[in-house]
N, C-alpha and C. Protein backbone atom coordinates (compact mmCIF):
# COMPACT_ATOMS: atom_id res chain seq x y z
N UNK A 1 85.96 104.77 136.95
CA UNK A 1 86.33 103.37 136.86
C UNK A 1 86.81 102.88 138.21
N UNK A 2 86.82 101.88 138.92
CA UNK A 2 86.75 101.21 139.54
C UNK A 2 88.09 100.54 139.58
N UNK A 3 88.77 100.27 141.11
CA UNK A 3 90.42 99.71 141.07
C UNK A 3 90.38 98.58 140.34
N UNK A 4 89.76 97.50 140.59
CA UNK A 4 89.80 96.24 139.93
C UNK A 4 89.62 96.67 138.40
N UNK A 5 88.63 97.20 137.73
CA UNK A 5 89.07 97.25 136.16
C UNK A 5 90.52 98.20 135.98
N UNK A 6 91.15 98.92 136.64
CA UNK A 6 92.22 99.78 136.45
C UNK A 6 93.22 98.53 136.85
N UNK A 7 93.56 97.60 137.26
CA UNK A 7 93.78 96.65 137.91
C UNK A 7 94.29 95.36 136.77
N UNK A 8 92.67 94.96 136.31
CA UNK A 8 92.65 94.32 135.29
C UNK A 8 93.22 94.66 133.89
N UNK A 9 93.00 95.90 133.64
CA UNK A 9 93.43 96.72 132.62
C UNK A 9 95.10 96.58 132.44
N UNK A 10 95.70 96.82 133.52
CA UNK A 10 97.30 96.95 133.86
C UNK A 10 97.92 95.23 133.79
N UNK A 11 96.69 94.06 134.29
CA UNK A 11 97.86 92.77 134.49
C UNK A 11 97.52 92.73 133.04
N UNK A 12 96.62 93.02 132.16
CA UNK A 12 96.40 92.16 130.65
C UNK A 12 97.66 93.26 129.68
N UNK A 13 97.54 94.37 130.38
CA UNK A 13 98.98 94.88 129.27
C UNK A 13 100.21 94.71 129.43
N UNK A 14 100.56 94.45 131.14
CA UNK A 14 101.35 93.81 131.50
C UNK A 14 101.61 92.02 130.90
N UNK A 15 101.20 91.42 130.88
CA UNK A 15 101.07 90.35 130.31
C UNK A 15 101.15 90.54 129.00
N UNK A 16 100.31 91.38 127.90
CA UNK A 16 100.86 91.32 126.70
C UNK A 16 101.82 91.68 126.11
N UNK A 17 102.52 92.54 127.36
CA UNK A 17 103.94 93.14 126.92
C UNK A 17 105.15 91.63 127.07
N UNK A 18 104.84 91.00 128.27
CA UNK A 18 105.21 89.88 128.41
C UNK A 18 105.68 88.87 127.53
N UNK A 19 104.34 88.51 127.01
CA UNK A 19 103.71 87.59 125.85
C UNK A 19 104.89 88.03 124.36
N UNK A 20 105.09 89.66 124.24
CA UNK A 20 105.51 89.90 123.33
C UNK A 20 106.67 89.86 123.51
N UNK A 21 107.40 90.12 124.45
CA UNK A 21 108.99 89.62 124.41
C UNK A 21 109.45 88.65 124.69
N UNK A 22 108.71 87.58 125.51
CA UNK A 22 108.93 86.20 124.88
C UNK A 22 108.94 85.78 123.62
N UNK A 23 107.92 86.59 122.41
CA UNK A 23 107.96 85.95 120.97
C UNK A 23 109.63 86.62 120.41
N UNK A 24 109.83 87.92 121.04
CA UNK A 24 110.91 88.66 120.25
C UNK A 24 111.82 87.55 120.74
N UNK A 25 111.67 87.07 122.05
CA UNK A 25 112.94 86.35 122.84
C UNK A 25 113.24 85.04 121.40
N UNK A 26 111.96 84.09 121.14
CA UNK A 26 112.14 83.24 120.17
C UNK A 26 112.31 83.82 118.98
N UNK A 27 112.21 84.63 118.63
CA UNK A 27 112.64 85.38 117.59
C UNK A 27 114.05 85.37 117.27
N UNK A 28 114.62 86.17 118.58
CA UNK A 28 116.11 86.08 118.80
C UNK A 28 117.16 84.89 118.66
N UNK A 29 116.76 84.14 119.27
CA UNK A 29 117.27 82.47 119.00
C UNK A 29 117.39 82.01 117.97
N UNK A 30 116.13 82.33 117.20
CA UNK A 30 116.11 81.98 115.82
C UNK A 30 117.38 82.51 114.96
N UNK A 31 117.52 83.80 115.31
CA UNK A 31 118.31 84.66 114.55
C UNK A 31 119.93 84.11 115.17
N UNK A 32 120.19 83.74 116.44
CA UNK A 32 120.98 83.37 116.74
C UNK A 32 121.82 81.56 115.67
N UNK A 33 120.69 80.95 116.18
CA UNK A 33 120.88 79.78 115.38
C UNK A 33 120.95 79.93 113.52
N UNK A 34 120.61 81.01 112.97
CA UNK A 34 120.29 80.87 111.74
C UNK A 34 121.77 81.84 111.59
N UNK A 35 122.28 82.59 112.36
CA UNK A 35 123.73 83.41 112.17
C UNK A 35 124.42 82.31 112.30
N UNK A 36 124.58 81.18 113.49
CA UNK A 36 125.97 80.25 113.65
C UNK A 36 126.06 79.20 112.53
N UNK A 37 124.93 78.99 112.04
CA UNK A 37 124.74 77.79 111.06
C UNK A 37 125.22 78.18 109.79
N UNK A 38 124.78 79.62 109.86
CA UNK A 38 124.86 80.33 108.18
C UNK A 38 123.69 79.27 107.51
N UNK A 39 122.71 79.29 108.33
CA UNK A 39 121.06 78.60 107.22
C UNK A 39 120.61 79.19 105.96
N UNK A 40 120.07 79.07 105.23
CA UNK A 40 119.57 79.97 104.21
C UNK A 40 118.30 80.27 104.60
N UNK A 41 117.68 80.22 105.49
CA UNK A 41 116.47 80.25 106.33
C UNK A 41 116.45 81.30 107.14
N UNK A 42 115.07 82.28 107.12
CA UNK A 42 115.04 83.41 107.91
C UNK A 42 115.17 83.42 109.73
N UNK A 43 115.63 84.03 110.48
CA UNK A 43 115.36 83.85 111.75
C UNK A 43 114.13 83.63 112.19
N UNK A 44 112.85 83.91 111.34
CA UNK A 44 111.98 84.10 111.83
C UNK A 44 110.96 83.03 111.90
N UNK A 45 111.59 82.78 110.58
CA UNK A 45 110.97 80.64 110.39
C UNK A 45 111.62 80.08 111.33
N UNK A 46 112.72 80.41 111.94
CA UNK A 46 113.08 79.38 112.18
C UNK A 46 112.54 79.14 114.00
N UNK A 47 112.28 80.05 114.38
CA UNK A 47 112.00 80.83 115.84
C UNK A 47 110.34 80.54 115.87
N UNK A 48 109.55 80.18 114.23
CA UNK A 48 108.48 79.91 114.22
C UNK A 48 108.19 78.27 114.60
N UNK A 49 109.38 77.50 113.99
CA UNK A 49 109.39 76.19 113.94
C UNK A 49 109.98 75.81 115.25
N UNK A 50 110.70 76.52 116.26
CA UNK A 50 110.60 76.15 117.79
C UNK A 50 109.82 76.14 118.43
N UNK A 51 108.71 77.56 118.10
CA UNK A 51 107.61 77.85 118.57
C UNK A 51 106.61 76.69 118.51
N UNK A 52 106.44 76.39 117.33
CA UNK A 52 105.39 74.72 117.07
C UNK A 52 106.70 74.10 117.55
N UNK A 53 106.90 73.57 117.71
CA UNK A 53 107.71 72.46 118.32
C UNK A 53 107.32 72.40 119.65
N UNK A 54 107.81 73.56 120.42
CA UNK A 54 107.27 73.90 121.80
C UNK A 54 106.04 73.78 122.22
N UNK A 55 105.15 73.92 121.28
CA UNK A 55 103.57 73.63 121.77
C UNK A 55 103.25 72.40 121.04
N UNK A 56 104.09 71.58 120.07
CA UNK A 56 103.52 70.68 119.53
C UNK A 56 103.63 69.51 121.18
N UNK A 57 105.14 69.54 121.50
CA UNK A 57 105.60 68.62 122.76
C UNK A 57 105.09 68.94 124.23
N UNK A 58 104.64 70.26 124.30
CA UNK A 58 104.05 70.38 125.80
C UNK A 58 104.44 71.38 126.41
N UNK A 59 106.22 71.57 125.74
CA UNK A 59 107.06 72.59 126.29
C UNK A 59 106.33 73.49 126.65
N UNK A 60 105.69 74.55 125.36
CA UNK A 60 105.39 75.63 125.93
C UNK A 60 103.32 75.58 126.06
N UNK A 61 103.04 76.34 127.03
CA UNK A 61 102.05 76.01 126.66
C UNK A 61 100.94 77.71 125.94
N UNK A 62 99.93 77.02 125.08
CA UNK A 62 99.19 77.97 124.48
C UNK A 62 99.33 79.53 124.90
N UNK A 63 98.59 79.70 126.01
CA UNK A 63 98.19 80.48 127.45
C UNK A 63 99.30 81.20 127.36
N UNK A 64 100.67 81.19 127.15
CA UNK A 64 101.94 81.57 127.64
C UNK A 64 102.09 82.95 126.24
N UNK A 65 101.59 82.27 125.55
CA UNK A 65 101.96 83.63 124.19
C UNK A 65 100.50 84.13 123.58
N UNK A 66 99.29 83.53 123.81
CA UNK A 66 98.20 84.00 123.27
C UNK A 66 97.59 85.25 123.00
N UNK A 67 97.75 85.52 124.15
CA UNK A 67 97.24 87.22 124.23
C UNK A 67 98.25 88.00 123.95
N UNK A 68 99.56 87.60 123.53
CA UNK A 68 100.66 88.48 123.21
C UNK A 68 100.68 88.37 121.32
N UNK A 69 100.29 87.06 121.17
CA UNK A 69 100.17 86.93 119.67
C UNK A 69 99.11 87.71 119.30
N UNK A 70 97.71 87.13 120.11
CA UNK A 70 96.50 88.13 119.99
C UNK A 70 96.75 89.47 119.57
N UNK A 71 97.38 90.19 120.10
CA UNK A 71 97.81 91.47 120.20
C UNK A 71 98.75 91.98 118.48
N UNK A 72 99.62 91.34 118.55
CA UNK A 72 100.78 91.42 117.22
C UNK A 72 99.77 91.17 116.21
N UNK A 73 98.68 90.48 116.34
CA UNK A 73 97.86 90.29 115.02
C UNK A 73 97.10 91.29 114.49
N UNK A 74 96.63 92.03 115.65
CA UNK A 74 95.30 92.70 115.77
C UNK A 74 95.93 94.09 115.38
N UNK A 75 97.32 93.99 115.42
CA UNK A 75 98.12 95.56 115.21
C UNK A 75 99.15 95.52 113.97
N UNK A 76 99.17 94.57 113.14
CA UNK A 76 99.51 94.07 111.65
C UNK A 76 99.52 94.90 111.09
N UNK A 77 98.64 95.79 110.68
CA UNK A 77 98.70 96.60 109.94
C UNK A 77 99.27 97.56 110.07
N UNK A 78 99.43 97.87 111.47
CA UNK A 78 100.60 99.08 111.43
C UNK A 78 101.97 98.82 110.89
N UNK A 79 102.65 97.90 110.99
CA UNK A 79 103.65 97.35 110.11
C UNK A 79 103.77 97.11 108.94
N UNK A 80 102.70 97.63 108.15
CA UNK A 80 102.97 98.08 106.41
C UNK A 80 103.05 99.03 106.26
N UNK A 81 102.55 99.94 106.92
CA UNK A 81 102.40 101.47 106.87
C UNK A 81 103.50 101.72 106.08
N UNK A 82 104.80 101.95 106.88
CA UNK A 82 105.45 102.38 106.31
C UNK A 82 106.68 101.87 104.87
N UNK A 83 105.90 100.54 104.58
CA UNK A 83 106.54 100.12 102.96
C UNK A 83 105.37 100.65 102.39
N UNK A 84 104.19 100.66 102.50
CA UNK A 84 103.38 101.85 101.75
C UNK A 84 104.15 103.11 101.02
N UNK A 85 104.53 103.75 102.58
CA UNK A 85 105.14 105.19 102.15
C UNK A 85 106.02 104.89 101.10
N UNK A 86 107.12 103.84 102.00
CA UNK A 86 108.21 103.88 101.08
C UNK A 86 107.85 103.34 99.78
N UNK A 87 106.49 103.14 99.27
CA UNK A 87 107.15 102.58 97.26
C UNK A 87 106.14 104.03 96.71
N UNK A 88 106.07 104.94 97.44
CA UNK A 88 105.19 105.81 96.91
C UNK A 88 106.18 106.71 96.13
N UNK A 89 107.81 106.49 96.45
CA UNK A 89 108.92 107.07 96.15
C UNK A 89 109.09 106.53 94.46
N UNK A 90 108.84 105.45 94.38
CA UNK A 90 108.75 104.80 93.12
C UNK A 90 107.67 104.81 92.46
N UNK A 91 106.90 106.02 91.79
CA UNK A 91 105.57 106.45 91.15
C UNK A 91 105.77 106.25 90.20
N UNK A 92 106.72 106.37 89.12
CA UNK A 92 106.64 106.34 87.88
C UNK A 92 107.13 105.10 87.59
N UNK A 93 108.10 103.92 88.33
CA UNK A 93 107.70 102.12 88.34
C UNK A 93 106.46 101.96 88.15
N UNK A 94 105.51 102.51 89.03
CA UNK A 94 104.61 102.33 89.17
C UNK A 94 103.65 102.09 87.98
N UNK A 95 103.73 103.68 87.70
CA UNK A 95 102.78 104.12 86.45
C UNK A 95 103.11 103.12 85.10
N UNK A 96 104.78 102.86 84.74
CA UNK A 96 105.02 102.09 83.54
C UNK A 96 104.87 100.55 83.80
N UNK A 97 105.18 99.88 85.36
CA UNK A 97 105.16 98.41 84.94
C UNK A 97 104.22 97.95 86.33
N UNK A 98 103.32 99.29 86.85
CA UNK A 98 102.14 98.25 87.72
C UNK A 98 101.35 97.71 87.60
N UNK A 99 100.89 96.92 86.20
CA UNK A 99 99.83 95.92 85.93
C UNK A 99 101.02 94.80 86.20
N UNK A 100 102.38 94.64 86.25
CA UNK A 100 102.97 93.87 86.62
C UNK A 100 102.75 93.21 88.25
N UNK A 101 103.08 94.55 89.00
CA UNK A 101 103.28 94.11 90.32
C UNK A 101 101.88 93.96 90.99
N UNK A 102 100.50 94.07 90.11
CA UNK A 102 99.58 94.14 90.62
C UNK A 102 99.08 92.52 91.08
N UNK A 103 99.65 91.73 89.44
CA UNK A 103 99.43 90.73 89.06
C UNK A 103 100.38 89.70 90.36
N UNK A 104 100.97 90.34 90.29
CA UNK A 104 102.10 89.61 91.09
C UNK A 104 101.02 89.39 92.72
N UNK A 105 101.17 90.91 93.50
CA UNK A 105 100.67 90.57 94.65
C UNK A 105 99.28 90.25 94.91
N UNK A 106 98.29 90.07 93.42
CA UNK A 106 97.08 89.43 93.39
C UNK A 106 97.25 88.08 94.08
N UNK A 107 98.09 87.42 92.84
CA UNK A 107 98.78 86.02 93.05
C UNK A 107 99.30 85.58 93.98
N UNK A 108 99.67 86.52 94.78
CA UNK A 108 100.49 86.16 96.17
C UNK A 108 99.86 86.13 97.41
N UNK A 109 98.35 87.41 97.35
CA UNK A 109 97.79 87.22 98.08
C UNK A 109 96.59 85.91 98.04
N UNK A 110 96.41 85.30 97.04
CA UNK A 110 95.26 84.80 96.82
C UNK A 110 96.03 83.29 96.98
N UNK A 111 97.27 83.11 96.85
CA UNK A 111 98.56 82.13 97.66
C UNK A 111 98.35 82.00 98.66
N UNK A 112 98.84 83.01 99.82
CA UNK A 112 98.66 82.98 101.05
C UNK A 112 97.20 82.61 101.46
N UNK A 113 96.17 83.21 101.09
CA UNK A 113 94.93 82.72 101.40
C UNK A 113 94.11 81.59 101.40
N UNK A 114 94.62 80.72 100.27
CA UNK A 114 94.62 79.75 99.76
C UNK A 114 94.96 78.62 101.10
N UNK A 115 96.25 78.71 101.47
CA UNK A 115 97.41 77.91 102.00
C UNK A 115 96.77 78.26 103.95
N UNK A 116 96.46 79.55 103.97
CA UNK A 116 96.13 80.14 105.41
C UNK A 116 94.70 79.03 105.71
N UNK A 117 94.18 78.96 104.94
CA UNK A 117 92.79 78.60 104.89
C UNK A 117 92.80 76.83 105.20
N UNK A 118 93.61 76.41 104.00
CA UNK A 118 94.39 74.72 104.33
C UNK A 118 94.80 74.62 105.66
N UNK A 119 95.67 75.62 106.15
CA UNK A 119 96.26 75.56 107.67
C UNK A 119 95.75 75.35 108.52
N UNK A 120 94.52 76.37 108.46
CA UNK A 120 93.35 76.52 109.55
C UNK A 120 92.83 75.57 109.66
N UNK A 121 92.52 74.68 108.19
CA UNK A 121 91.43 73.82 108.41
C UNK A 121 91.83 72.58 108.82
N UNK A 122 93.24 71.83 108.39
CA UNK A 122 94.08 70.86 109.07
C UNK A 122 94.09 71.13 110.08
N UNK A 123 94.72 72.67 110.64
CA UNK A 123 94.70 72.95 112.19
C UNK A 123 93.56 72.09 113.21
N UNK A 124 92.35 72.66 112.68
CA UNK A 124 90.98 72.41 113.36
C UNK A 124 91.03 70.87 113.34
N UNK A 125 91.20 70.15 112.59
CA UNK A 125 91.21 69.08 112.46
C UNK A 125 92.11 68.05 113.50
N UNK A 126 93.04 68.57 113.28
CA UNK A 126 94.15 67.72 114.33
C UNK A 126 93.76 68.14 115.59
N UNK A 127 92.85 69.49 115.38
CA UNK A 127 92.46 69.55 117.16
C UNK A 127 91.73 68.77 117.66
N UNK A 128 90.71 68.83 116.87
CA UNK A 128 89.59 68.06 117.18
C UNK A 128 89.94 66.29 117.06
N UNK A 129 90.35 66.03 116.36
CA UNK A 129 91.26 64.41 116.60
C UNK A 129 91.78 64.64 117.92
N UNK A 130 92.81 65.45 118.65
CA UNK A 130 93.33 65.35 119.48
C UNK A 130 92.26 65.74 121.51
N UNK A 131 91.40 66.20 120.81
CA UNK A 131 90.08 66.49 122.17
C UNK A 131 89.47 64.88 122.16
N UNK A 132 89.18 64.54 120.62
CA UNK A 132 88.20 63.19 120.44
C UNK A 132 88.94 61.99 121.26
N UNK A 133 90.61 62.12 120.92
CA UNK A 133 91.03 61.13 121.55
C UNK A 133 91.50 61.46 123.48
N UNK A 134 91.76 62.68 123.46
CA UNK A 134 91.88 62.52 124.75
C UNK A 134 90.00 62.40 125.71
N UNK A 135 89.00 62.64 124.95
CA UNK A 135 87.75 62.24 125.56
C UNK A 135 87.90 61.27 125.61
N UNK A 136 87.72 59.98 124.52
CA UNK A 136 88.21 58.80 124.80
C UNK A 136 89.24 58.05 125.87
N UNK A 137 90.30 58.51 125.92
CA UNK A 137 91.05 58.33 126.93
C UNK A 137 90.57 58.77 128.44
N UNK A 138 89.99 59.65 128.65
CA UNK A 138 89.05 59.88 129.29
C UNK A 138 87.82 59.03 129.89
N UNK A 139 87.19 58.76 128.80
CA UNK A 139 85.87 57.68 129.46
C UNK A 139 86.61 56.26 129.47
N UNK A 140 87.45 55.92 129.05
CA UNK A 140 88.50 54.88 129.27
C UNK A 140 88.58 54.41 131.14
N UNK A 141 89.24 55.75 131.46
CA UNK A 141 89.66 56.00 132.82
C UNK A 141 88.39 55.99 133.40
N UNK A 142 87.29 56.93 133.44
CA UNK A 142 86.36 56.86 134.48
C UNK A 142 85.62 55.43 134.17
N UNK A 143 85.40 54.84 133.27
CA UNK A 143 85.09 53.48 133.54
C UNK A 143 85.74 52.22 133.87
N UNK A 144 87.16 52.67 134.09
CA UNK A 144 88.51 51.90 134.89
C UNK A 144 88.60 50.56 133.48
N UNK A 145 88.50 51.29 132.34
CA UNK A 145 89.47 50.27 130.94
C UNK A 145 90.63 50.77 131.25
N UNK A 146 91.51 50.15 130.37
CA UNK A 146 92.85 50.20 130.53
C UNK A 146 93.12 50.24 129.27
């Protein structure tokens, strides 16, 4: 391999290590503000709702956490692993009332999916409103409207 890909290789993990303790950093705040308030609200919503805030106003921009979020997404699954293990301790819950909890996280997942899917698709939407109008604003200017 070649310095520049050994190079490249090092600023993108460098950077996603970056990326990721900036999110822990908003994370932290969250948890800060949600301890002084005594909120009934998790630190993590709440560190989520700075986060959109921050990119809704300009503050922060995309670029700054992407490839660090990129990353936390793409490695999700290692973070169940171990509540896996741990309800394997509870087998015989299991065996007597898991058509219960099956029902349950059917419902919960097919919730989230539901709602993820709405998100996305409003998401896309307000983007695309927001490109349409800054094009507009755009051919505005190069044809000197006001």
């Amino acid at each position: 391999m070649s310095t520049s890909v050994h190079s490249f290789q090092l600023k993108s993990i460098f950077t996603n290590c970056l990326q990721v303790i900036f999110l822990i950093l908003i994370w932290w705040i969250g948890s800060i503000i949600q301890t002084r308030f005594n909120l009934p609200v998790s630190a993590a919503v709440i560190g989520l709702f700075m986060l959109l805030i921050g990119l809704m106003t300009g503050l922060l921009k995309l670029g700054w956490i992407k490839s660090g979020s990129d990353f936390i997404l793409d490695e999700l699954v290692l973070f169940f692993i171990p509540c896996f293990i741990g309800l394997m301790k509870y087998k015989t819950l299991f065996m007597t009332e898991g058509w219960q909890l099956i029902v349950v996280v059917v419902l919960g997942t097919i919730c989230v999916m539901v709602f993820t899917a709405y998100s996305v698709h409003l998401g896309f939407k307000i983007e695309h409103k927001l490109k349409q109008h800054q094009s507009n604003k755009t051919m505005h200017v190069m044809h000197g409207d006001k």
